[in-house]
N, C-alpha and C. Protein backbone atom coordinates (compact mmCIF):
# COMPACT_ATOMS: atom_id res chain seq x y z
N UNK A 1 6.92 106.05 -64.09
CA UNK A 1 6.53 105.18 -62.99
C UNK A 1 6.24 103.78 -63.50
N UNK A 2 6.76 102.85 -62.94
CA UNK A 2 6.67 101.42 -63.16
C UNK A 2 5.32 100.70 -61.98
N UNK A 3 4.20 100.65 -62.28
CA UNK A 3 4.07 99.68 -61.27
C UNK A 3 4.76 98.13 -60.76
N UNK A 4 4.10 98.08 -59.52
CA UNK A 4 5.42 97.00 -58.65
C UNK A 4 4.12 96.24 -57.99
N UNK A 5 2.98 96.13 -58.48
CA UNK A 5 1.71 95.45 -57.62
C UNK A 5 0.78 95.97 -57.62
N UNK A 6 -0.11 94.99 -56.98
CA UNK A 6 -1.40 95.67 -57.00
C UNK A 6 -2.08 95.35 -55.48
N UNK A 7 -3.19 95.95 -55.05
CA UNK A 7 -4.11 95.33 -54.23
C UNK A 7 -5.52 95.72 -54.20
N UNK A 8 -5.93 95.03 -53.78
CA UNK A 8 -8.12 95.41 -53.92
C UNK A 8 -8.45 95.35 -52.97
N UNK A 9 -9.96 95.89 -52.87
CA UNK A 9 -10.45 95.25 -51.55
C UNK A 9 -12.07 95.52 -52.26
N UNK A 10 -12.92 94.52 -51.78
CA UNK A 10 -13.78 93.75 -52.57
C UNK A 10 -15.16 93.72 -52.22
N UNK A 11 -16.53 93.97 -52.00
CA UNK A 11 -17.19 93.32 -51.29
C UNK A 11 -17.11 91.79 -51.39
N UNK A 12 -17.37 91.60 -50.10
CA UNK A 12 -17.66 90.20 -49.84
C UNK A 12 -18.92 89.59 -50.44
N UNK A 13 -19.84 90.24 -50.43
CA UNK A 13 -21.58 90.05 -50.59
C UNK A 13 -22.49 89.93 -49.32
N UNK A 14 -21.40 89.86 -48.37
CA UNK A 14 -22.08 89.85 -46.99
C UNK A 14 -22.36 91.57 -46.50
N UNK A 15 -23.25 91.45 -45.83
CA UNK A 15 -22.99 93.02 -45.26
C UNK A 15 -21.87 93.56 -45.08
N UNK A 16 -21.02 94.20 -44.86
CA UNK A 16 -20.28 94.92 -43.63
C UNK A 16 -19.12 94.35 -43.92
N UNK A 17 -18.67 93.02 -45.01
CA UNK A 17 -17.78 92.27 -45.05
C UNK A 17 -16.68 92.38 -46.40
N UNK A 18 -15.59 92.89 -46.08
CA UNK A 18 -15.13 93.54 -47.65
C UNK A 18 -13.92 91.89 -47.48
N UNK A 19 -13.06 92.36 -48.95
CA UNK A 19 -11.95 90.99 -49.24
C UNK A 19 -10.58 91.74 -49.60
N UNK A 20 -9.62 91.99 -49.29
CA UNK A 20 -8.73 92.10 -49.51
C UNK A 20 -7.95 91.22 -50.21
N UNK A 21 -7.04 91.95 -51.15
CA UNK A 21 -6.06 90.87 -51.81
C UNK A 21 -4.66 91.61 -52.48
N UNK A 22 -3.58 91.26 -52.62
CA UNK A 22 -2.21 91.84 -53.47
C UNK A 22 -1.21 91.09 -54.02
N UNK A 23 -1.14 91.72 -54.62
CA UNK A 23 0.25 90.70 -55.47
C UNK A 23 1.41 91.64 -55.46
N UNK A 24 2.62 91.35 -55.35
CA UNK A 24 3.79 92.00 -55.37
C UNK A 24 4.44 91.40 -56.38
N UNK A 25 5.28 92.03 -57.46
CA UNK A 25 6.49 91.62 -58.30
C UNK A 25 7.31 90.68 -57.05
N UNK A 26 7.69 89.55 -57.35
CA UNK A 26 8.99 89.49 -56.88
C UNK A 26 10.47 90.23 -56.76
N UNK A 27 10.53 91.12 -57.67
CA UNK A 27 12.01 91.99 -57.42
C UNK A 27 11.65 92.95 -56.36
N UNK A 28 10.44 93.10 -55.73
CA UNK A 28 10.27 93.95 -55.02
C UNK A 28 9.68 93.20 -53.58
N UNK A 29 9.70 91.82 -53.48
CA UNK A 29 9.34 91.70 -51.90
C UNK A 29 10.44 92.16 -51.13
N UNK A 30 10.35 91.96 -49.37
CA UNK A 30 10.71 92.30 -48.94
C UNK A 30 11.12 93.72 -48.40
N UNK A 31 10.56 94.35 -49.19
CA UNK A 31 10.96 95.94 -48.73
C UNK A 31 9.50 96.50 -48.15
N UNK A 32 8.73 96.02 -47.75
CA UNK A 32 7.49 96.18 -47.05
C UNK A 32 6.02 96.70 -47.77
N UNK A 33 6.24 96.91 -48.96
CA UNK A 33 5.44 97.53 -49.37
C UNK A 33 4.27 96.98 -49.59
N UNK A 34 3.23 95.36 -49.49
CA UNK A 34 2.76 94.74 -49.47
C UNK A 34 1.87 95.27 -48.38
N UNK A 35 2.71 95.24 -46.96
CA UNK A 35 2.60 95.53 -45.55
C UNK A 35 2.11 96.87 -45.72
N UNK A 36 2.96 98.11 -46.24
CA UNK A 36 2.58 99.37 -46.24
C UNK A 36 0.78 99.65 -47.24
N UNK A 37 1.05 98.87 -48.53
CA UNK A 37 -0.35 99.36 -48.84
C UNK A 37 -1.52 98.46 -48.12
N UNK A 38 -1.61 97.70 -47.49
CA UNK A 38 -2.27 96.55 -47.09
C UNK A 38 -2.90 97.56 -45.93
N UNK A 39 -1.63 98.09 -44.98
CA UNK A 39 -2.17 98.77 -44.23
C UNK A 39 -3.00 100.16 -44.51
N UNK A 40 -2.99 100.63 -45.29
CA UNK A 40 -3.68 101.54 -46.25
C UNK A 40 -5.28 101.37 -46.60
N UNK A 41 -4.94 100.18 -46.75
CA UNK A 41 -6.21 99.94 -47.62
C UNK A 41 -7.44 99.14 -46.57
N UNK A 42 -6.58 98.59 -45.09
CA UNK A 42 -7.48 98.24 -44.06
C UNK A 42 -8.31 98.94 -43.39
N UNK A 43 -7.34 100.60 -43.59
CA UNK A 43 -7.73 101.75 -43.00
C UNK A 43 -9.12 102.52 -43.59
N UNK A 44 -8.55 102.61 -45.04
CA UNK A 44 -10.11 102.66 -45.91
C UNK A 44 -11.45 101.85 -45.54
N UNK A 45 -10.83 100.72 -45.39
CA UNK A 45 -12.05 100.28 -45.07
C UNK A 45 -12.36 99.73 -44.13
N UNK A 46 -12.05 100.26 -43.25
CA UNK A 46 -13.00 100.16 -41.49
C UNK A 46 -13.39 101.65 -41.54
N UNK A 47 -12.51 102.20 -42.21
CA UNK A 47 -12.91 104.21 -41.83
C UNK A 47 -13.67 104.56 -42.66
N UNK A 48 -13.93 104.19 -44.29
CA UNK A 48 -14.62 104.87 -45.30
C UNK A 48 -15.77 103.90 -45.87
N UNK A 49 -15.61 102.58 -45.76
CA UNK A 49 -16.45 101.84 -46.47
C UNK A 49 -17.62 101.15 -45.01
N UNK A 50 -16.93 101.72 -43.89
CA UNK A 50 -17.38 101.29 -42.42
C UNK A 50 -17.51 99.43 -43.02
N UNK A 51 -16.52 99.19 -42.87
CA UNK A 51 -16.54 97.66 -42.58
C UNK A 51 -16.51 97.03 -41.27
N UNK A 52 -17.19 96.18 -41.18
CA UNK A 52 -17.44 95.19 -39.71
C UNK A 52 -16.40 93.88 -39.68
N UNK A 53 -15.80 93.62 -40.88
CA UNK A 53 -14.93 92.39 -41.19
C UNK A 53 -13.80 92.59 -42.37
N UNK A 54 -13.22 92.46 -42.59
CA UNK A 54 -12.13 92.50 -43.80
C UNK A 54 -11.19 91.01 -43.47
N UNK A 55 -11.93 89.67 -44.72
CA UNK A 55 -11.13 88.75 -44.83
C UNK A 55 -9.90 89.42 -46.03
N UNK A 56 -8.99 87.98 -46.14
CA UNK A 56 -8.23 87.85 -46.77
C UNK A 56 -7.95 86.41 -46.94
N UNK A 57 -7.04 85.76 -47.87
CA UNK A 57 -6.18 84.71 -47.98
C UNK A 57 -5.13 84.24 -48.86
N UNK A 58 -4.41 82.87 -48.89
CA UNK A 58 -3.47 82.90 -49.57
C UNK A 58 -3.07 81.59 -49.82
N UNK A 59 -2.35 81.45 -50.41
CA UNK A 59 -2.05 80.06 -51.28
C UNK A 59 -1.67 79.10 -50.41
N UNK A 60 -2.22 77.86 -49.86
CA UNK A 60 -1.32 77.29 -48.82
C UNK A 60 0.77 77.35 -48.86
N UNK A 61 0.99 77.23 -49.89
CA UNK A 61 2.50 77.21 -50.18
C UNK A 61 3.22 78.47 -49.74
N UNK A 62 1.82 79.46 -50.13
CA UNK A 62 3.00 81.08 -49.69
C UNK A 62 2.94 81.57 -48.52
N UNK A 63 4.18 81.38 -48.15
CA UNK A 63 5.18 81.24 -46.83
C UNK A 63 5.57 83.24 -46.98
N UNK A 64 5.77 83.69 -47.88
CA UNK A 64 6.08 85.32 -47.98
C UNK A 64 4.47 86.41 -47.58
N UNK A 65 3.10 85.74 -48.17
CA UNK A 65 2.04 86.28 -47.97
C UNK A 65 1.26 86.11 -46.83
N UNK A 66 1.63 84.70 -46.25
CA UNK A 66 1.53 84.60 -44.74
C UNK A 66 1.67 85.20 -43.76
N UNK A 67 3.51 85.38 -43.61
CA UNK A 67 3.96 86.45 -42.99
C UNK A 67 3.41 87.94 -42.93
N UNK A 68 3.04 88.33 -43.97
CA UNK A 68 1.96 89.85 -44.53
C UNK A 68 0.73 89.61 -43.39
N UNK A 69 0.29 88.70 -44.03
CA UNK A 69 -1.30 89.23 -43.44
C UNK A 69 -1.50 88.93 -41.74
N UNK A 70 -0.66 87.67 -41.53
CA UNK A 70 -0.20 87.47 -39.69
C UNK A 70 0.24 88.92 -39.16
N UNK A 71 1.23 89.57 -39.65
CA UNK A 71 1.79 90.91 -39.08
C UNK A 71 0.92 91.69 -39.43
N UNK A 72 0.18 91.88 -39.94
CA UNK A 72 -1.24 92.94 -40.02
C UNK A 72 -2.16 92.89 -39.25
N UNK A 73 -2.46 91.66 -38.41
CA UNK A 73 -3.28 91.37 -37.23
C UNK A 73 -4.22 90.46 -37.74
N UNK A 74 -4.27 89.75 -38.83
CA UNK A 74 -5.21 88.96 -39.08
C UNK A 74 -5.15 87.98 -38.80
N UNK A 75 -6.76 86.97 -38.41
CA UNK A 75 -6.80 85.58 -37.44
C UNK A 75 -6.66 84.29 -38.93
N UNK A 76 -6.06 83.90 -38.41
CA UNK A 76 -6.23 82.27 -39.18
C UNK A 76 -7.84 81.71 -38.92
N UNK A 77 -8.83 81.56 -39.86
CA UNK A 77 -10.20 81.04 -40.07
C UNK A 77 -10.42 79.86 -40.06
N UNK A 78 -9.67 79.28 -41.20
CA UNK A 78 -9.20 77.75 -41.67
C UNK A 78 -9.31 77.26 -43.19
N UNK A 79 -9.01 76.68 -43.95
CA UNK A 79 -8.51 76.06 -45.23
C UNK A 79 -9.45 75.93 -46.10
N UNK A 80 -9.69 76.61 -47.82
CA UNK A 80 -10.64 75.72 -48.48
C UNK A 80 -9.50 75.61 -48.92
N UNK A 81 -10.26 74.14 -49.48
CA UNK A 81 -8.98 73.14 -50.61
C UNK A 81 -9.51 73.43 -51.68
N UNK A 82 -10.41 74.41 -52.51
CA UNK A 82 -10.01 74.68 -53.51
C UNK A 82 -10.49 76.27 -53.64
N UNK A 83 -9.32 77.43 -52.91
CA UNK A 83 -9.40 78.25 -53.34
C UNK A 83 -9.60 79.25 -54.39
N UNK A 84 -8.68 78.37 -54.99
CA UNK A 84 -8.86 79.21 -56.69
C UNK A 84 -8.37 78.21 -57.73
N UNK A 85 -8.15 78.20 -58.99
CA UNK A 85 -8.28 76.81 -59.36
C UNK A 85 -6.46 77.48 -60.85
N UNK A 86 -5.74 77.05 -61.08
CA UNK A 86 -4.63 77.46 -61.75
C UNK A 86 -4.31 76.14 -62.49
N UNK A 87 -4.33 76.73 -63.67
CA UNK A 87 -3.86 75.24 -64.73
C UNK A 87 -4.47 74.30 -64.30
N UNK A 88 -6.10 74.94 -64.39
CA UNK A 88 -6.69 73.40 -64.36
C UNK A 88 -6.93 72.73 -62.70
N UNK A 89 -5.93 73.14 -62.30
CA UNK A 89 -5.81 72.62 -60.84
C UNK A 89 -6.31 73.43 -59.34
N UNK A 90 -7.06 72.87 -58.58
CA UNK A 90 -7.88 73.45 -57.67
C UNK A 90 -6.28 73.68 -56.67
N UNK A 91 -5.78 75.03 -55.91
CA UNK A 91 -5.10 75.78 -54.93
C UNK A 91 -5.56 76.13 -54.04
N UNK A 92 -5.36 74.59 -52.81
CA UNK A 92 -5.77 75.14 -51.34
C UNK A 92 -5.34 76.81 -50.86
N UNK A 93 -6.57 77.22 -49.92
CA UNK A 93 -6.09 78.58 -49.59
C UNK A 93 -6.29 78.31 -48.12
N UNK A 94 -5.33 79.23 -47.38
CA UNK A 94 -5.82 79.43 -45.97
C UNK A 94 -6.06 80.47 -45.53
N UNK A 95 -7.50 81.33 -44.97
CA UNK A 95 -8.30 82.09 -44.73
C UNK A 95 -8.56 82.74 -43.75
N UNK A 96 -8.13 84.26 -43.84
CA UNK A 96 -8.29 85.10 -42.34
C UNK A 96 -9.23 85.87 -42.19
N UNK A 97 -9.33 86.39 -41.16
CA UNK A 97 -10.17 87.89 -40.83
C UNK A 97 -10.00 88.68 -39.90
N UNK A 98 -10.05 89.87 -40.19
CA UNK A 98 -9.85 90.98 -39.04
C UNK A 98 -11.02 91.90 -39.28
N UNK A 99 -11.58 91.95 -37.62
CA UNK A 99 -12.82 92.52 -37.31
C UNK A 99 -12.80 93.59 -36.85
N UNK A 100 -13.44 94.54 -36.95
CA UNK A 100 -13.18 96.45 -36.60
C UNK A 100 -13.12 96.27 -35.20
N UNK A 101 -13.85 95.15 -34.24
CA UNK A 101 -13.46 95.28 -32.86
C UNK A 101 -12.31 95.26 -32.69
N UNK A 102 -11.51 94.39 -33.30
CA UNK A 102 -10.29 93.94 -32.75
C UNK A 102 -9.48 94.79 -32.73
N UNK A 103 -9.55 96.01 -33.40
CA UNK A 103 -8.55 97.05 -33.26
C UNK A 103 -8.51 97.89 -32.66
């Protein structure tokens, strides 16, 4: 078995509030599997960890991880400009959430 990605899900530090996150190989987007464990792992945690919130986010540029977390049902929040910081350099992120009501 080769792994092909990963994903987490995190406390937030807030109550009730976990973080999701994944990375996919590139030889392997597109074939849903991002989508498939994502949905997996939302399920865990509204059902097992009883979460009230599950954010997520993503690089302003990625146009492929966007698409993911929009088709999963998650709301657009709005932008930090320095999400995470790579070579030195601060990477705007833009920031969702999906709430156990909403489903």
């Amino acid at each position: 078995n080769i792994p092909i990605g990963r994903i987490s899900i995190r406390d937030n530090g807030d109550p009730g509030v976990w973080n999701i996150g994944f990375w996919i190989h590139p030889d392997y987007w597109r074939k849903g599997y991002a989508t498939e464990a994502a949905r997996a792992v939302i399920a865990f945690g509204f059902g097992e960890l009883a979460a009230s919130k599950i954010t997520t986010a993503h690089a302003v540029f990625n146009t492929p991880s966007k698409r993911v977390i929009e088709k999963l049902g998650f709301r657009f929040t709005g932008e930090n400009p320095c999400g995470f910081v790579k070579q030195g350099k601060p990477v705007p992120e833009h920031e969702y959430a999906l709430e156990a009501k909403t489903l």
